[in-house]
Protein backbone atom coordinates (compact mmCIF):
# COMPACT_ATOMS: atom_id res chain seq x y z
CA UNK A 1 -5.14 3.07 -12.13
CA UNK A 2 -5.14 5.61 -9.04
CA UNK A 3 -8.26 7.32 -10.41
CA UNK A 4 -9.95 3.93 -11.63
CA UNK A 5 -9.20 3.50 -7.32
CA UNK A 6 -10.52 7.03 -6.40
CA UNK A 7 -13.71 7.41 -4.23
CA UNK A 8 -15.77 8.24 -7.62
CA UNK A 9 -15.08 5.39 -9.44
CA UNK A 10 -14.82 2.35 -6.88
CA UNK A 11 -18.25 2.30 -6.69
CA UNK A 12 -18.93 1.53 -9.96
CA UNK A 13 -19.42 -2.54 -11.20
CA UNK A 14 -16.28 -2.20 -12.76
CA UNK A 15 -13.47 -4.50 -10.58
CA UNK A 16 -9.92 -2.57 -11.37
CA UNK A 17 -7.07 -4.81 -12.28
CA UNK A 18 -4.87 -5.99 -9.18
CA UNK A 19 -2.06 -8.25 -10.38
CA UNK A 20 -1.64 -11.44 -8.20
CA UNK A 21 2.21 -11.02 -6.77
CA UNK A 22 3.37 -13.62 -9.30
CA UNK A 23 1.84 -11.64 -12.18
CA UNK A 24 2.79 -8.67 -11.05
CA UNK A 25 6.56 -9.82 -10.52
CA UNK A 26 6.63 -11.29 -14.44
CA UNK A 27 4.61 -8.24 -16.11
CA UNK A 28 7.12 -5.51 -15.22
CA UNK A 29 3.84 -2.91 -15.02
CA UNK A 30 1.64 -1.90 -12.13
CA UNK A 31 0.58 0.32 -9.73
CA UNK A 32 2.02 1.23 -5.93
CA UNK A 33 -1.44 -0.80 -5.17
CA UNK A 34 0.43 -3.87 -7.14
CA UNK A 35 3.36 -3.58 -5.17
CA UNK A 36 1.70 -2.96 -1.83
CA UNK A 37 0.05 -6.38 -2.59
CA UNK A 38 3.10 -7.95 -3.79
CA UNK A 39 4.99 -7.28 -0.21
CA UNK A 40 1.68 -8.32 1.88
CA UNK A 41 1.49 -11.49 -0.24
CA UNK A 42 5.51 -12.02 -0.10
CA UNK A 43 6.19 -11.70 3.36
CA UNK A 44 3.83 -14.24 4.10
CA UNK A 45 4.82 -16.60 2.57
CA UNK A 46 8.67 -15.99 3.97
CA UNK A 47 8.74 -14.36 6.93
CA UNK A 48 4.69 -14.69 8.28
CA UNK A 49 6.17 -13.99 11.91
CA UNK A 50 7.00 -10.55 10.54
CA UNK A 51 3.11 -9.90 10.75
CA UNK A 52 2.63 -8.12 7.27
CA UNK A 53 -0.49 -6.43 7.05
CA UNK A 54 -1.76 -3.60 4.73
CA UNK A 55 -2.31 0.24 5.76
CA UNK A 56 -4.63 2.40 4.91
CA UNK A 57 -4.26 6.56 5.60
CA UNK A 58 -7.62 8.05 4.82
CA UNK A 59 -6.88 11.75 4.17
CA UNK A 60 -8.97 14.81 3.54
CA UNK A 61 -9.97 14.31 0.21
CA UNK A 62 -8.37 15.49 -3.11
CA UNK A 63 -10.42 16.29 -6.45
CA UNK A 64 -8.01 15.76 -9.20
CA UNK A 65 -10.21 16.23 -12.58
CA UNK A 66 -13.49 14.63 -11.64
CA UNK A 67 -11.98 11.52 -9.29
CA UNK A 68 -11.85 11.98 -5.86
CA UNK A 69 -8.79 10.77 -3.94
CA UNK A 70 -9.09 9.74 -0.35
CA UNK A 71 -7.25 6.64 0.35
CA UNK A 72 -3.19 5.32 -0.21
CA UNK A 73 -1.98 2.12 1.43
CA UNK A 74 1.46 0.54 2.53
CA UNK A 75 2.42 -2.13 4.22
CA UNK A 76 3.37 -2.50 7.82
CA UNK A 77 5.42 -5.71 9.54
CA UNK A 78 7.21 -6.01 12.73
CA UNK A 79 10.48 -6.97 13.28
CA UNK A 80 11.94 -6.67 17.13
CA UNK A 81 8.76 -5.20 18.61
CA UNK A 82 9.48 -2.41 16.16
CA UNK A 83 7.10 -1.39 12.99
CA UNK A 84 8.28 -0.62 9.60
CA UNK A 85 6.19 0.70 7.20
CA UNK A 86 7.10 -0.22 3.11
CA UNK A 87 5.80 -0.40 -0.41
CA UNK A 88 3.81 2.29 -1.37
CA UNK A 89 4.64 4.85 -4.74
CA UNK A 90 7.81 5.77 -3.28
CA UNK A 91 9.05 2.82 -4.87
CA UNK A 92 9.93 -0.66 -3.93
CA UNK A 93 13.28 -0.26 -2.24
CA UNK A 94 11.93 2.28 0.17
CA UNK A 95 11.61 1.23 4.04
CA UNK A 96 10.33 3.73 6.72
CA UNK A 97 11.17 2.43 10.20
CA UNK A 98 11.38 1.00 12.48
CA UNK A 99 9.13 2.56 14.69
CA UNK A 100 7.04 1.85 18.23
CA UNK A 101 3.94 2.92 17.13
CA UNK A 102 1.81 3.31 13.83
CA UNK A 103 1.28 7.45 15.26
CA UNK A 104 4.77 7.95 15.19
CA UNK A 105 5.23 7.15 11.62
CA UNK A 106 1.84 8.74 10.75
CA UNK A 107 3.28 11.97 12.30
CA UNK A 108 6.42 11.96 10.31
CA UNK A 109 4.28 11.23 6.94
CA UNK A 110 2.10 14.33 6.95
């Protein structure tokens, strides 16, 4: 799924499969994509004032084969003024946070 999602493929007519949170929940298969949906989608629905939204990091681009990787997402929500950042292929129980700002996190990532 990650290369179907690489900057070499996207651009093809080709839509890649996304579950919907509900199917994704009940299929027991995925990608971190899925699950970065899945906690978006979630968290509105039961805690909206937590401001979910998705992040993207954009970094310098990696050939693997003939895809080119460029992109990975997470999620991001607020809880106390503070941001915490969840959801992406380090699996679903892992939280970073909580931080001030999106820079601080971003620093500890690289």
């Amino acid at each position: 799924m990650q290369v179907q999602l690489s900057e070499t493929q996207r651009t093809k007519n080709e839509q890649p499969l996304i579950y919907i949170p509900f199917e994704f929940f009940n299929t027991e298969t995925g990608v971190y994509l899925d699950l970065v949906h899945f906690g978006v989608e979630t968290l509105k629905m039961i805690d909206p004032q937590s401001n979910p939204k998705y992040l993207m990091i954009e970094f310098y681009p990696m050939k693997i084969n003939d895809p080119i990787l460029q992109f990975y997402w997470l999620v991001t929500s607020r809880r106390g003024g503070k941001i915490n950042f969840f959801a992406g292929s380090k699996g679903p129980g892992y939280v970073a946070g909580p931080y001030d700002e999106t820079r601080e996190f971003l620093r500890g990532y690289e």
